[in-house]
C-alpha atoms as a PDB file:
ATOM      1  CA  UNK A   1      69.710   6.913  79.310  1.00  0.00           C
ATOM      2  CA  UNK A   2      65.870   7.340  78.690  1.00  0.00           C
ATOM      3  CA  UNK A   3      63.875   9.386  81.021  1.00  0.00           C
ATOM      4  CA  UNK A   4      60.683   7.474  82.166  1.00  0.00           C
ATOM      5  CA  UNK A   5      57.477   9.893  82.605  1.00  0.00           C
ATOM      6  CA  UNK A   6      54.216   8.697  84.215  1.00  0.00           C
ATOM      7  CA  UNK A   7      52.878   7.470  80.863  1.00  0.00           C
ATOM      8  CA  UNK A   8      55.620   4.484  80.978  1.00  0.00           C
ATOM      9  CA  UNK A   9      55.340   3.617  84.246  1.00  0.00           C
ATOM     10  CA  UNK A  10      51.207   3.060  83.460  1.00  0.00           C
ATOM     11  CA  UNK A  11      52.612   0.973  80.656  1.00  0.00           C
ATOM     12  CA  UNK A  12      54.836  -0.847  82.232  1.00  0.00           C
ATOM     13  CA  UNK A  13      52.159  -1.689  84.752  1.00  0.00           C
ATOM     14  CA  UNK A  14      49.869  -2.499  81.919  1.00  0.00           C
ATOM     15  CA  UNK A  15      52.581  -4.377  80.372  1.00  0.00           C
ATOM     16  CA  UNK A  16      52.674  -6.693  83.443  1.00  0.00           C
ATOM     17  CA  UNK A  17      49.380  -6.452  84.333  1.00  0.00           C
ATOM     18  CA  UNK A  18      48.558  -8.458  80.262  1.00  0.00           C
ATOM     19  CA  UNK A  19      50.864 -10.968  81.239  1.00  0.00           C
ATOM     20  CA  UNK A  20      49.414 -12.011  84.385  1.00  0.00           C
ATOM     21  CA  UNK A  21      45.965 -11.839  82.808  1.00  0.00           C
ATOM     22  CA  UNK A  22      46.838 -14.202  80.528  1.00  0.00           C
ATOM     23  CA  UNK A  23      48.730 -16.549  82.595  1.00  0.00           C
ATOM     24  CA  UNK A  24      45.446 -16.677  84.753  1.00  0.00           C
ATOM     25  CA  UNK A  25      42.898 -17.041  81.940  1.00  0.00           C
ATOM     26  CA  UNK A  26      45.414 -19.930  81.030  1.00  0.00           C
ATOM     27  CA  UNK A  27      45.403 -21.468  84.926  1.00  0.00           C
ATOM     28  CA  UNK A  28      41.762 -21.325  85.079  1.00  0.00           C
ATOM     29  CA  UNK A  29      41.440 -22.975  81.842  1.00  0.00           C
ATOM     30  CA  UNK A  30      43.928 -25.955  82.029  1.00  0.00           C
ATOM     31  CA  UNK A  31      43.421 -26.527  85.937  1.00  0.00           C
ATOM     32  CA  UNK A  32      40.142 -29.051  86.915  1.00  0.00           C
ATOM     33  CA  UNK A  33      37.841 -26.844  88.713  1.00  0.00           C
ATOM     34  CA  UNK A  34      36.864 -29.383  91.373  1.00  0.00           C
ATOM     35  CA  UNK A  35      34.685 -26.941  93.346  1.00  0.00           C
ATOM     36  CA  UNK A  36      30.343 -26.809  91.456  1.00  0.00           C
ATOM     37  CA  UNK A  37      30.505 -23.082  92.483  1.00  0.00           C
ATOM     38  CA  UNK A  38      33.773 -22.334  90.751  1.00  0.00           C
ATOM     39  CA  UNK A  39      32.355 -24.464  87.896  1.00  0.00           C
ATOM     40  CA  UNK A  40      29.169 -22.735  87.414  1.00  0.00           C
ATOM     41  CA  UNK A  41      30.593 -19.015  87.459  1.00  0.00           C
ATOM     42  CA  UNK A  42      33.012 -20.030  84.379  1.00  0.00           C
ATOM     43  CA  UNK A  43      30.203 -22.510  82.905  1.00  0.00           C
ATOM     44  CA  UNK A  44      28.249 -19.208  81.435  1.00  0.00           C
ATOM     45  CA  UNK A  45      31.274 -18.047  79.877  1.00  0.00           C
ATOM     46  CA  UNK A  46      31.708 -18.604  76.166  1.00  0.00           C
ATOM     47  CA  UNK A  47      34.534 -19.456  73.598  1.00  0.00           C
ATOM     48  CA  UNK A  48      33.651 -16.264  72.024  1.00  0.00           C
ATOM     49  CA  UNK A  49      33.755 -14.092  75.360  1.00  0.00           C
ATOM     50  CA  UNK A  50      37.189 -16.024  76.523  1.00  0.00           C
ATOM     51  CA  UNK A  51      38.404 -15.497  73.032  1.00  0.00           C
ATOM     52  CA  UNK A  52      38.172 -11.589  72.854  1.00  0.00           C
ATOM     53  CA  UNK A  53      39.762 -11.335  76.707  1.00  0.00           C
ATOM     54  CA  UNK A  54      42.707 -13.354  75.469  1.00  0.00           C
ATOM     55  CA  UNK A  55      43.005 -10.772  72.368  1.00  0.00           C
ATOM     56  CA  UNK A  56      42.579  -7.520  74.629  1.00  0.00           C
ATOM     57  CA  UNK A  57      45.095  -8.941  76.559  1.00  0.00           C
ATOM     58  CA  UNK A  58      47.829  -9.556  73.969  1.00  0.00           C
ATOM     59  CA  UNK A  59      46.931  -6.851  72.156  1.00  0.00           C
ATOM     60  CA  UNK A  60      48.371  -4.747  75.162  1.00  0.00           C
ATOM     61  CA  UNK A  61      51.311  -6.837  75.115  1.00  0.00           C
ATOM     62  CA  UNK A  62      51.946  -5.592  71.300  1.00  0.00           C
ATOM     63  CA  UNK A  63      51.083  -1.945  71.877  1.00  0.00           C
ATOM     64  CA  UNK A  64      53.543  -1.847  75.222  1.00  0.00           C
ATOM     65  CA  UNK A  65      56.269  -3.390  73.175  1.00  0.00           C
ATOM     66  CA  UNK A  66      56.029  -0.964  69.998  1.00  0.00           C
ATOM     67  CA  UNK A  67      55.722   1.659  72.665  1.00  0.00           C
ATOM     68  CA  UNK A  68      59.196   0.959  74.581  1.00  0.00           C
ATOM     69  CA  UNK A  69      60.638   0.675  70.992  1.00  0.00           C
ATOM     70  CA  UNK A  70      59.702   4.175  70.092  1.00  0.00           C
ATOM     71  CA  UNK A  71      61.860   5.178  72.840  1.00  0.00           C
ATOM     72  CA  UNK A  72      64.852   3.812  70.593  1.00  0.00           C
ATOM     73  CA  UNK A  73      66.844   6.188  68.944  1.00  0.00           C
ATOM     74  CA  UNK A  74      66.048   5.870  65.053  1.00  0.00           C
ATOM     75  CA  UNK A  75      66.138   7.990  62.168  1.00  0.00           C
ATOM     76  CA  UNK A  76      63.115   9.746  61.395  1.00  0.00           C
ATOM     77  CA  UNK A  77      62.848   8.513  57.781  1.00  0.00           C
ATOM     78  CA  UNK A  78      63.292   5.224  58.825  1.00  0.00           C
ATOM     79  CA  UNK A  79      60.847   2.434  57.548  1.00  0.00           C
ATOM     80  CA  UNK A  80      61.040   0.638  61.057  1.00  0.00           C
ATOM     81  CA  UNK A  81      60.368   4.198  63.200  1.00  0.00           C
ATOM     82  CA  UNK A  82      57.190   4.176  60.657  1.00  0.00           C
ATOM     83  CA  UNK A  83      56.365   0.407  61.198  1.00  0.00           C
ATOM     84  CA  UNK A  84      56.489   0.877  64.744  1.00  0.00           C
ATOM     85  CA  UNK A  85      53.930   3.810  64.775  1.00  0.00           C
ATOM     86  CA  UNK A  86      51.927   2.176  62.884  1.00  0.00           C
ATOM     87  CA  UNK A  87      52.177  -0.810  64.972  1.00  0.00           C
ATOM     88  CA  UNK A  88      51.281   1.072  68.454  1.00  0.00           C
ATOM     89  CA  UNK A  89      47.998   2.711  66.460  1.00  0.00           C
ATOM     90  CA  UNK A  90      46.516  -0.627  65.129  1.00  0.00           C
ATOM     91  CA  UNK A  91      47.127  -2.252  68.403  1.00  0.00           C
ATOM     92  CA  UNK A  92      45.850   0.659  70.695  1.00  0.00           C
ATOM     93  CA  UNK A  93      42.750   0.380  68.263  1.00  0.00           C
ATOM     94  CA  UNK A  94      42.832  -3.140  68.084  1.00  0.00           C
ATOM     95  CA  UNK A  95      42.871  -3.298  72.181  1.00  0.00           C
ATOM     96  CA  UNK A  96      39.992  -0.768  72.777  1.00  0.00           C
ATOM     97  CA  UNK A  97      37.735  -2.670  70.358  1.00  0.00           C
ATOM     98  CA  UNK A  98      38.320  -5.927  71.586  1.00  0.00           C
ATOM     99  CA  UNK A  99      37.072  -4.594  75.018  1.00  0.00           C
ATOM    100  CA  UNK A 100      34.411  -2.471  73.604  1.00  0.00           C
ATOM    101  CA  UNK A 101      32.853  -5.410  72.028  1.00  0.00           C
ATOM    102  CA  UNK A 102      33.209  -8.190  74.855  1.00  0.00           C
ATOM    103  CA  UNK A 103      29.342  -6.149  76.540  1.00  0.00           C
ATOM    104  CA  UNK A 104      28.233  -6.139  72.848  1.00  0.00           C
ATOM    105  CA  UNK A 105      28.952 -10.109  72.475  1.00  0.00           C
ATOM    106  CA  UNK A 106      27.638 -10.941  76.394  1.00  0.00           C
ATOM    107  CA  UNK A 107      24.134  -8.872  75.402  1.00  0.00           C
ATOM    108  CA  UNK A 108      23.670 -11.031  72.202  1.00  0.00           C
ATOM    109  CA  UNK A 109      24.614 -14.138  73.574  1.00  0.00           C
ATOM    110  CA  UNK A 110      21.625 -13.403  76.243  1.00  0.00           C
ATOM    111  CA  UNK A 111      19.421 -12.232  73.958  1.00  0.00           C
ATOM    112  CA  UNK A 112      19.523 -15.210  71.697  1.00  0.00           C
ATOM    113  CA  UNK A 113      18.942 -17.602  74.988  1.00  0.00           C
ATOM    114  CA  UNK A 114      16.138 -15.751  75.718  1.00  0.00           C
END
């Protein structure tokens, strides 16, 4: 039986937390927004910005996967123990980025309107 600290409980929470995120990005997207105000807040949203969310989002997915499969008992030479390290780096990296640079996208998109 694994032992679950507070680190795997946050990732669990983050786990389910990615899922719902994109589920709603995916409701607000497909439903018809009947309502002008509803319309307008999501009219000033680009591709671009909608893009990265989607890819912060499943990049969490990925890193609280290879996370939970760390916990497996493997051999430490193993190629797949090594795969799955590397796996939880790129996608830790890959997840901060992606929100690091959804401010950096929304100040250039204003700045080239203005």
């Amino acid at each position: 039986m694994v032992e679950l600290n507070w680190h795997d409980y946050v990732v669990i929470l983050s786990f389910v937390a990615s899922i719902a995120g994109l589920l709603l990005l995916g409701d607000i997207r497909n439903s018809v927004l009947t309502d002008d105000s509803v319309r307008d807040s999501f009219a000033d949203r680009t591709l671009s910005e909608e893009i990265l969310i989607k890819m912060s989002f499943t990049y969490s997915i990925v890193y609280c996967i290879s996370v939970f499969a760390l916990k497996l008992h493997l051999p430490e030479e193993s190629w797949l123990l090594h795969s799955l390290k590397l796996t939880t780096v790129l996608s830790y990296l890959l997840t901060a980025s992606s929100i690091l640079s959804l401010p950096l996208q929304r100040m250039a998109v204003r700045r080239v309107e203005e």
